[in-house]
C-alpha atoms as a PDB file:
ATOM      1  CA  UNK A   1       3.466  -7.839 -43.930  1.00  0.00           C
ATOM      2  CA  UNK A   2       6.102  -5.509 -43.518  1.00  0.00           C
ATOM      3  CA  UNK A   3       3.755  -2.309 -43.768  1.00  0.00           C
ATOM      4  CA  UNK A   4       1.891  -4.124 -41.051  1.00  0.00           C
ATOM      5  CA  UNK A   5       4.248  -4.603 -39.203  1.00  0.00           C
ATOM      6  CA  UNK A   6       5.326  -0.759 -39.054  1.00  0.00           C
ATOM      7  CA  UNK A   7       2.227   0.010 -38.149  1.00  0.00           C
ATOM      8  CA  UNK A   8       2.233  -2.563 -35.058  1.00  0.00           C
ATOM      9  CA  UNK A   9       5.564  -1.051 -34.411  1.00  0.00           C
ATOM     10  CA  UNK A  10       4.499   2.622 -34.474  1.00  0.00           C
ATOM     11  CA  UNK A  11       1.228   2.078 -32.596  1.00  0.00           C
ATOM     12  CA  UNK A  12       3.350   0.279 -29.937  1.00  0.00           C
ATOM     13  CA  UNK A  13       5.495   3.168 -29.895  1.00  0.00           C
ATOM     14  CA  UNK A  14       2.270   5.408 -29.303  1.00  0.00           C
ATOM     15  CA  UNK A  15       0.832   3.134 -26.389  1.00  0.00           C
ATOM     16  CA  UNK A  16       4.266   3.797 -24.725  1.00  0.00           C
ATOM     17  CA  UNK A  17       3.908   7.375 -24.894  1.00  0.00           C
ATOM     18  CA  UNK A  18       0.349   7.266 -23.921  1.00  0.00           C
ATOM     19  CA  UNK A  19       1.368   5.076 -20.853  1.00  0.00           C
ATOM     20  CA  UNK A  20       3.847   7.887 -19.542  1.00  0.00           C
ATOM     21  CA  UNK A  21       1.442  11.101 -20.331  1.00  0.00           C
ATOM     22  CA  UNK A  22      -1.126   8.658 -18.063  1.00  0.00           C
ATOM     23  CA  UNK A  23       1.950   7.957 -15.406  1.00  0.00           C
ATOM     24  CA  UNK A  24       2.296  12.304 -15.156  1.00  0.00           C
ATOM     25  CA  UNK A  25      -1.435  12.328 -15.088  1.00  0.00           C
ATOM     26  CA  UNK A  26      -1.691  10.506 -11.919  1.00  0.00           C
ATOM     27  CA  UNK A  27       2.051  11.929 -10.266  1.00  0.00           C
ATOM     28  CA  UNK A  28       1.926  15.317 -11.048  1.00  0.00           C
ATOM     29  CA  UNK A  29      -1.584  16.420  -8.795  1.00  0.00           C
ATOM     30  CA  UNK A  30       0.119  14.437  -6.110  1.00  0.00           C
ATOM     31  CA  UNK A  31       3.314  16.752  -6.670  1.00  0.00           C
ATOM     32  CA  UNK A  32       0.952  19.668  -6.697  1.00  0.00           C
ATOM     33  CA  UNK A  33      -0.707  18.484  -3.368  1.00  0.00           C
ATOM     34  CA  UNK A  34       2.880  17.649  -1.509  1.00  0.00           C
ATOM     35  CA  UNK A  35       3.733  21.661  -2.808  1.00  0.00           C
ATOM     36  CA  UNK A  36       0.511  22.519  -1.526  1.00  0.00           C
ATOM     37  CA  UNK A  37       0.839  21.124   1.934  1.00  0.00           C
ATOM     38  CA  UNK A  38       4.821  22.120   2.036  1.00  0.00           C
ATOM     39  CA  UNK A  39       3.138  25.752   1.840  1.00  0.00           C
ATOM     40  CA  UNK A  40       1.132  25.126   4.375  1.00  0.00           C
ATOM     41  CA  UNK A  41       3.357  23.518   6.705  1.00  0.00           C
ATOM     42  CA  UNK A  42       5.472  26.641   6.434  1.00  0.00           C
ATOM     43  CA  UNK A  43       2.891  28.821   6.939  1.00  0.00           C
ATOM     44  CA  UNK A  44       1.803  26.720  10.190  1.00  0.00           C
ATOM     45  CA  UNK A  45       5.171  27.205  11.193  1.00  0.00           C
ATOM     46  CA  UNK A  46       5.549  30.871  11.100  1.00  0.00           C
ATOM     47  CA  UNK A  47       2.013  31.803  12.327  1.00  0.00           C
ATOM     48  CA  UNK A  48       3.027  30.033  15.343  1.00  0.00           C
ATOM     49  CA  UNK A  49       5.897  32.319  15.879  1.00  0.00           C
ATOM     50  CA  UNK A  50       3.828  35.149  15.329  1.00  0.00           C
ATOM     51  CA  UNK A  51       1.222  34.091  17.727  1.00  0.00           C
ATOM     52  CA  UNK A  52       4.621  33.225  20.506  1.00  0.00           C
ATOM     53  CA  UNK A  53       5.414  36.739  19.776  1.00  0.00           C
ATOM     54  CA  UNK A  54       1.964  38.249  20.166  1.00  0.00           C
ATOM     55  CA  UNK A  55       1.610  35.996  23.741  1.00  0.00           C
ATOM     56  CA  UNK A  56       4.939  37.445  24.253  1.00  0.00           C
ATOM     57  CA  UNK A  57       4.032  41.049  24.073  1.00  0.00           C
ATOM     58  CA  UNK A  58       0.845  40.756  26.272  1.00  0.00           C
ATOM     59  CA  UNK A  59       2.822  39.187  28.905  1.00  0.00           C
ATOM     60  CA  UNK A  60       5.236  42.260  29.136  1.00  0.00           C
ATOM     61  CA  UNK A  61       2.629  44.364  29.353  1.00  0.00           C
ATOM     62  CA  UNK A  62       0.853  42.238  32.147  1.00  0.00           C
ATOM     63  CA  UNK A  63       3.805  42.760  33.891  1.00  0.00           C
ATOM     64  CA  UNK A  64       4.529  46.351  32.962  1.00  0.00           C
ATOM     65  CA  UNK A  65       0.820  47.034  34.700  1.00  0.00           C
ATOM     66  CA  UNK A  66       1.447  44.818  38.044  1.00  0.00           C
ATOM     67  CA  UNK A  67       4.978  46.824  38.362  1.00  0.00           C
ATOM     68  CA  UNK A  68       3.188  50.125  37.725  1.00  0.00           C
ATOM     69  CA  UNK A  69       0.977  49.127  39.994  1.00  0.00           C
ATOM     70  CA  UNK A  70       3.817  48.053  42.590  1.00  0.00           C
ATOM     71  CA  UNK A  71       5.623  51.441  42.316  1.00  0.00           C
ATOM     72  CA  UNK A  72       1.975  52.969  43.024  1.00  0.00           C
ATOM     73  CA  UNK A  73       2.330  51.228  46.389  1.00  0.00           C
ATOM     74  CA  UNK A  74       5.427  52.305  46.890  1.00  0.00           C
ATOM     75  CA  UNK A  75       4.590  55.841  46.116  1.00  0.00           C
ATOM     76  CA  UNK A  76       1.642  55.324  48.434  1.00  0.00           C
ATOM     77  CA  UNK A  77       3.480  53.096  51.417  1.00  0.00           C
ATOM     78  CA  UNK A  78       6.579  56.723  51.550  1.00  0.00           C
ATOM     79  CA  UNK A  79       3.923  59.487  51.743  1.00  0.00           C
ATOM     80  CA  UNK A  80       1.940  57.386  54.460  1.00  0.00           C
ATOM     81  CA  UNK A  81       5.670  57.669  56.253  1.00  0.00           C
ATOM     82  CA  UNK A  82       4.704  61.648  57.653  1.00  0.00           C
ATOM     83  CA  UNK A  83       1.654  60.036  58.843  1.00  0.00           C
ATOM     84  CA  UNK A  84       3.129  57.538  61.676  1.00  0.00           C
ATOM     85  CA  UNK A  85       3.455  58.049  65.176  1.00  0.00           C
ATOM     86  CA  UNK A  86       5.214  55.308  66.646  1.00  0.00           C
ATOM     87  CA  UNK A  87       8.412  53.521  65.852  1.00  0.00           C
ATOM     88  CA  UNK A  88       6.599  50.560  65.415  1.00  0.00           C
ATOM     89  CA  UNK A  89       4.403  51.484  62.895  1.00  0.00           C
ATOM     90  CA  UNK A  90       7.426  53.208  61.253  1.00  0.00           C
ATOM     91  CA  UNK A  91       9.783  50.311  61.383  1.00  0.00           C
ATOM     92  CA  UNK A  92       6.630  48.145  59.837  1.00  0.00           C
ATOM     93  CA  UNK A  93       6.050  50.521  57.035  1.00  0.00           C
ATOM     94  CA  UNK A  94       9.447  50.036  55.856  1.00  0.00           C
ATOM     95  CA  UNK A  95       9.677  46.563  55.669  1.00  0.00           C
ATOM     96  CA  UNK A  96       6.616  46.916  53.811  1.00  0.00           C
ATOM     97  CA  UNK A  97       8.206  49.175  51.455  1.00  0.00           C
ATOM     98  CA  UNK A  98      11.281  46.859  51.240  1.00  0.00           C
ATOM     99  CA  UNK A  99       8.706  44.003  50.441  1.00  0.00           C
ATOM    100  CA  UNK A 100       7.315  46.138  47.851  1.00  0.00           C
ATOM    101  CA  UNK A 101      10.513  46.720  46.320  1.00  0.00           C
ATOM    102  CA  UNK A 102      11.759  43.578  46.048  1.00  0.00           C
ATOM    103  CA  UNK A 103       8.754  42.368  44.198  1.00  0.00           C
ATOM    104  CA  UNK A 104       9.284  45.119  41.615  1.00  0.00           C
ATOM    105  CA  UNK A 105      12.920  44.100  41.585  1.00  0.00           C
ATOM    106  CA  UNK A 106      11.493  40.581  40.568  1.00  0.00           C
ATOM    107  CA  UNK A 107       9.009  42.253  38.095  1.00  0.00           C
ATOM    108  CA  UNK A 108      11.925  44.217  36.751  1.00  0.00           C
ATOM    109  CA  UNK A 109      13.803  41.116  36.034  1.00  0.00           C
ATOM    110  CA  UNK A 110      11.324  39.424  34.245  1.00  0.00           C
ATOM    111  CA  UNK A 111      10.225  41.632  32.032  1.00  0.00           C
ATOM    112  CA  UNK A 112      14.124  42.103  30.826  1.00  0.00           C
ATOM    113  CA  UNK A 113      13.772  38.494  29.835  1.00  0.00           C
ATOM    114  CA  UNK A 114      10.510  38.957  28.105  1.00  0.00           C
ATOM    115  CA  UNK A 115      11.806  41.763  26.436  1.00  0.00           C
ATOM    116  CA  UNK A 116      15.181  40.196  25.366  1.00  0.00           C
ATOM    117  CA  UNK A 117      13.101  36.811  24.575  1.00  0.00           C
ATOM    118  CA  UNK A 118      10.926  39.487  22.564  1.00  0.00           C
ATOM    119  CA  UNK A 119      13.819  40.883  20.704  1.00  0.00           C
ATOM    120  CA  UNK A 120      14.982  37.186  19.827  1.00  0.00           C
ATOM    121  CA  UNK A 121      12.227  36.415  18.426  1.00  0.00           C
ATOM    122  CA  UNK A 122      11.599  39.578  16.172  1.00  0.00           C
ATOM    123  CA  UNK A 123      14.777  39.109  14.614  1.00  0.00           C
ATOM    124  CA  UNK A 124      14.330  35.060  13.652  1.00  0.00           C
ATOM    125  CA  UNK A 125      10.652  35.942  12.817  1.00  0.00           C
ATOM    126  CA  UNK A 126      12.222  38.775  10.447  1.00  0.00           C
ATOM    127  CA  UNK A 127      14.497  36.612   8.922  1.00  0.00           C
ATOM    128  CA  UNK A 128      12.265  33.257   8.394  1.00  0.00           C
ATOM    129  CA  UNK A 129       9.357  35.669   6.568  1.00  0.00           C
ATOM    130  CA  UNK A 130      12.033  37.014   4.114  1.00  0.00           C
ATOM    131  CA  UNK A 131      13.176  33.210   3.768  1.00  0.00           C
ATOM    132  CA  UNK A 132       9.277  32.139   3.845  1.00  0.00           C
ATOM    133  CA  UNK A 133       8.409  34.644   1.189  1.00  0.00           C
ATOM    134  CA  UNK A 134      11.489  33.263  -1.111  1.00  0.00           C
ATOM    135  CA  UNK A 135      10.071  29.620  -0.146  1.00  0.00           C
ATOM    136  CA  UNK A 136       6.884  30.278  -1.065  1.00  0.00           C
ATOM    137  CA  UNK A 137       7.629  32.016  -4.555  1.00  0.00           C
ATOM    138  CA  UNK A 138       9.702  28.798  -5.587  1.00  0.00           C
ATOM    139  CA  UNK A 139       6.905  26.978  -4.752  1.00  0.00           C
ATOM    140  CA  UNK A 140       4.262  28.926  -6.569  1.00  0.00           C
ATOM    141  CA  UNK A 141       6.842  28.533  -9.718  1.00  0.00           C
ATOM    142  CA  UNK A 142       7.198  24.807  -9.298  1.00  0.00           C
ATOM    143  CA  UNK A 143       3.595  24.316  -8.716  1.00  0.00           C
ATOM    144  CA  UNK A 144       2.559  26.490 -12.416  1.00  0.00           C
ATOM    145  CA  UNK A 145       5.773  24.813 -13.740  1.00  0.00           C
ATOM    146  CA  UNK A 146       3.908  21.615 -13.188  1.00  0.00           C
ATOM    147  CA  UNK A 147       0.417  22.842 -14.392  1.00  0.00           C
ATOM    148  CA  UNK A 148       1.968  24.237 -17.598  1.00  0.00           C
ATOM    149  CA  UNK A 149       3.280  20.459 -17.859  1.00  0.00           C
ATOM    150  CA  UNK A 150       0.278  18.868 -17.302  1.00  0.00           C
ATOM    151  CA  UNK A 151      -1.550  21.010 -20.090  1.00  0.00           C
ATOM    152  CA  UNK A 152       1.220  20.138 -22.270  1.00  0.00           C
ATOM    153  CA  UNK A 153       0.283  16.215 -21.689  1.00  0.00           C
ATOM    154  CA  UNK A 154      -3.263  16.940 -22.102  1.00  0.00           C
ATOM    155  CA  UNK A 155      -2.556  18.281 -25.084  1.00  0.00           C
ATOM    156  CA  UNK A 156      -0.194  15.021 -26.141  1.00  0.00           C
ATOM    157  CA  UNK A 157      -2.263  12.862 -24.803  1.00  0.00           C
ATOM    158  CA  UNK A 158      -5.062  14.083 -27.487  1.00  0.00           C
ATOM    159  CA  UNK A 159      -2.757  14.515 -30.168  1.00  0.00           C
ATOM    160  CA  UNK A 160      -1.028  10.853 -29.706  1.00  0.00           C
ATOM    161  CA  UNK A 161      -5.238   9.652 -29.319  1.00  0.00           C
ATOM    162  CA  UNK A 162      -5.516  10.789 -32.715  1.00  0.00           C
ATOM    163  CA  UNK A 163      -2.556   9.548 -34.168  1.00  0.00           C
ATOM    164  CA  UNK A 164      -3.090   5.947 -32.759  1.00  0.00           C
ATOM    165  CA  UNK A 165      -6.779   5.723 -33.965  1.00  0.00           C
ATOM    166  CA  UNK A 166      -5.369   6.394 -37.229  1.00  0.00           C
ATOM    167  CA  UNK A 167      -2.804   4.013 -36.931  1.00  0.00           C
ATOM    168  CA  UNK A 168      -5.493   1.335 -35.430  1.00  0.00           C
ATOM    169  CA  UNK A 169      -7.607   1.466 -38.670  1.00  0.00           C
ATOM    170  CA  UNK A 170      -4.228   0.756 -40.813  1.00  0.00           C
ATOM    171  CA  UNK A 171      -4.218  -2.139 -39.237  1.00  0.00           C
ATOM    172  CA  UNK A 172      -5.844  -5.503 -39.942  1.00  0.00           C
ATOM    173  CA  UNK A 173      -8.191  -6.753 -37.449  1.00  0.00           C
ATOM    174  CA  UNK A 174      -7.007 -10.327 -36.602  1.00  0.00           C
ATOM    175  CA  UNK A 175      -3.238  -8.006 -35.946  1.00  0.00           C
ATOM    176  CA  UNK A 176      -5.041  -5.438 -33.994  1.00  0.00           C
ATOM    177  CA  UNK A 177      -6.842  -7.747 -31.521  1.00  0.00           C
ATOM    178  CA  UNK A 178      -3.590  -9.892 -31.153  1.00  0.00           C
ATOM    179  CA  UNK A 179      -1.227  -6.698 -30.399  1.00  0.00           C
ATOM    180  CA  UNK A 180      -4.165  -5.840 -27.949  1.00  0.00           C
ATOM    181  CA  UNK A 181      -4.329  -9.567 -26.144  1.00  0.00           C
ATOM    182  CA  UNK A 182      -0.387  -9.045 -25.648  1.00  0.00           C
ATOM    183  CA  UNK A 183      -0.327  -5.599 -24.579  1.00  0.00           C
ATOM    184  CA  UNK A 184      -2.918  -6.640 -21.730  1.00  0.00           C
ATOM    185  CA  UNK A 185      -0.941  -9.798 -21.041  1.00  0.00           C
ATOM    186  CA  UNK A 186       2.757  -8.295 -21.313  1.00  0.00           C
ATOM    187  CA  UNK A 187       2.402  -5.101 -19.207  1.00  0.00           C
ATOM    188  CA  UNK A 188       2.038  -3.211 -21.753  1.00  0.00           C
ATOM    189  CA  UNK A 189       3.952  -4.490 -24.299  1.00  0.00           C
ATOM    190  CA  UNK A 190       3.356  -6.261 -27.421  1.00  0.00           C
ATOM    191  CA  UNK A 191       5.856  -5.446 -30.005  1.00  0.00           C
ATOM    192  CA  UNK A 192       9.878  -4.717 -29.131  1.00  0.00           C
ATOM    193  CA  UNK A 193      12.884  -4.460 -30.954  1.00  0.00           C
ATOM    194  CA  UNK A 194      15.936  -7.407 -31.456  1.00  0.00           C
ATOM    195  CA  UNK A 195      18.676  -6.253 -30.403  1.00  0.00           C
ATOM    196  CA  UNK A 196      22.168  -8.390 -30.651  1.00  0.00           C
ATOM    197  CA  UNK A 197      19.822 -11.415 -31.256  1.00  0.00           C
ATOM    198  CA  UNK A 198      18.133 -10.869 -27.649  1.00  0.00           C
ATOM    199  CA  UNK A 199      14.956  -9.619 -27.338  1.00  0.00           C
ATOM    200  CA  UNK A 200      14.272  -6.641 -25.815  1.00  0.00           C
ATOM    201  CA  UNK A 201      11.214  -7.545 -24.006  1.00  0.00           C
ATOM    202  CA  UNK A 202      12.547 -10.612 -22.199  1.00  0.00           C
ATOM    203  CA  UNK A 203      16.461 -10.564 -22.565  1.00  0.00           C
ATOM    204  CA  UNK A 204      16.556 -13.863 -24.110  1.00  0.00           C
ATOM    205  CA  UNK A 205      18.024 -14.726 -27.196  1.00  0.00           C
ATOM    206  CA  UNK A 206      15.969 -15.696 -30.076  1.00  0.00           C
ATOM    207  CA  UNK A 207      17.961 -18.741 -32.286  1.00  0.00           C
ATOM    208  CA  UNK A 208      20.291 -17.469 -35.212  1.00  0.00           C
ATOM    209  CA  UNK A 209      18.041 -18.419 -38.446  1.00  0.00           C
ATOM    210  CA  UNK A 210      15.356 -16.909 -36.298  1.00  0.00           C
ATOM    211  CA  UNK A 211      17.064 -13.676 -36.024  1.00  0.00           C
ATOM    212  CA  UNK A 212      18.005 -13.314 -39.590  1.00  0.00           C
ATOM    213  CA  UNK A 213      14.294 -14.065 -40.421  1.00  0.00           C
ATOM    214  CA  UNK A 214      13.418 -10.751 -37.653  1.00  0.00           C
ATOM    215  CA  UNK A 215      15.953  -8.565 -39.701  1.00  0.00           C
ATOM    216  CA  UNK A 216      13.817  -8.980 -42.865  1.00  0.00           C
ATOM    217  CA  UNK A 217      10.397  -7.617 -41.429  1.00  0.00           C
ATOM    218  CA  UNK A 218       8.227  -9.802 -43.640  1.00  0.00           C
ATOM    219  CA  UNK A 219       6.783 -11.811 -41.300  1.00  0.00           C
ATOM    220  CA  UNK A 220       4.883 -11.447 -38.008  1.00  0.00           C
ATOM    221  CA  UNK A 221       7.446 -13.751 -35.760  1.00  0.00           C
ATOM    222  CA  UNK A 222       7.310 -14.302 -32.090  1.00  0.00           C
ATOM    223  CA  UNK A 223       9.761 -14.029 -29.025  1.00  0.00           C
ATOM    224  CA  UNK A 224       9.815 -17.795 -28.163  1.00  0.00           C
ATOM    225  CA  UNK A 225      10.666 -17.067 -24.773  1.00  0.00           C
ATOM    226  CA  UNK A 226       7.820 -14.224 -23.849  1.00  0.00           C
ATOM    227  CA  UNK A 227       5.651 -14.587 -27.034  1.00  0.00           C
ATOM    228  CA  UNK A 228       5.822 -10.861 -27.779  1.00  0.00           C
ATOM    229  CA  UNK A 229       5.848  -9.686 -31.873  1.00  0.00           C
ATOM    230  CA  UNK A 230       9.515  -9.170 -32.696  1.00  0.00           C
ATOM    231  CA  UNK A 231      10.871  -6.496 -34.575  1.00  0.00           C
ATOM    232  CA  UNK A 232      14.303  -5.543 -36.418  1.00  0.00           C
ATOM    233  CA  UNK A 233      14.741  -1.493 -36.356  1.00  0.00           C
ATOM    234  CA  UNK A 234      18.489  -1.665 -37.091  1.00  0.00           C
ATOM    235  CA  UNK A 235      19.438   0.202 -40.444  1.00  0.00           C
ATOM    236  CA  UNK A 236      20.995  -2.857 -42.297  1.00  0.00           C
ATOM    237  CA  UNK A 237      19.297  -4.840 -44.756  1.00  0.00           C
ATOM    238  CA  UNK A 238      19.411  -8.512 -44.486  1.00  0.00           C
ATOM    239  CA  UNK A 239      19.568 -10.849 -47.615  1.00  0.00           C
END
């Protein structure tokens, strides 16, 4: 019994293993996908700068063309000056010209802010695209860090496969079909370790002559309290 119970012991040990490759199996294309959209997001982010810049720059030059064409006026509105005859018409063309003026004045104005909102913006934009491309190269790492780990637990996953098949036809089948009926039941778990005479499945202590008998390994005994198979992997020998 004690040979079979090593082997109920070890292919517990391998289901455990198993369970966490299959945990990372599940987590880490979700990881990849949060990485994935994090990229994204920060892509989103500065291609709507660019585009505030871009909207930015046409607007200047909208209103770098209506104040060339206000100057034109003006250019216009002083040579038509040697032209009048009458006071009237010359008092008229200046207020004209003064209207003129103070709408380029305005134009003037507002394309300093544009330009100074311009100059802003280059200079974040600048700065969050050297921080974007460091952003994005930590991500690339983390995201073939993770790939690289998730080949490795492909390649456990087979290898532990192997091992527990092998393990599996050690076993007899009346032990096999019980550690499988527990493991299904207990989450899991079908075999743990006594520990301190509490077992390390339910955290309940097994009685004293019961303990002593776990310690020997020669006989399948079970947790009264959860009904898992117990087992003694302390170093002692018990007489």
């Amino acid at each position: 019994m004690r040979k079979q119970l090593e082997l109920l012991w070890e292919i517990q040990r391998i289901d455990l293993d198993l369970k966490s490759v299959r945990e990372d199996r599940d987590r880490y294309p979700q990881e990849i996908r949060k990485l994935e959209e994090k990229k994204n997001l920060e892509n989103e982010r500065i291609q709507k700068d660019r585009e505030r810049l871009n909207s930015l720059e046409k607007e200047r030059k909208r209103k770098e063309g209506l104040l060339s064409q206000e100057l034109e006026k003006i250019k216009r509105a002083e040579a038509r000056m040697f032209e009048v005859k009458t006071n009237k018409e010359y008092q008229a063309l200046l207020s004209e010209i003064d209207a003129i003026k103070d709408a380029t004045g305005r134009e003037e104005e507002e394309i300093l802010q544009v330009m100074d909102e311009v100059d802003a913006l280059k200079k974040d934009l600048a700065k969050r695209e050297k921080e974007l491309t460091v952003t994005l190269e930590k991500i690339e790492a983390e995201r073939m860090g993770l790939q690289e780990t998730m080949a490795r637990g492909e390649s456990l996953w087979k290898e532990q496969m192997d091992r527990r098949e092998r393990v599996a036809k050690q076993l007899e089948s009346k032990l096999l079909k019980l550690y499988d009926t527990l493991r299904e039941k207990r989450h899991g778990v079908s075999v743990v370790n006594v520990v301190g005479e509490t077992c390390q499945g339910c955290f309940v202590n097994v009685p004293p002559q019961m303990f002593i008998e776990v310690q020997r390994n020669n006989a399948l005994i079970r947790c009264p309290n959860c009904n898992r198979i117990l087992y003694w992997e302390g170093n002692g020998k018990v007489k």
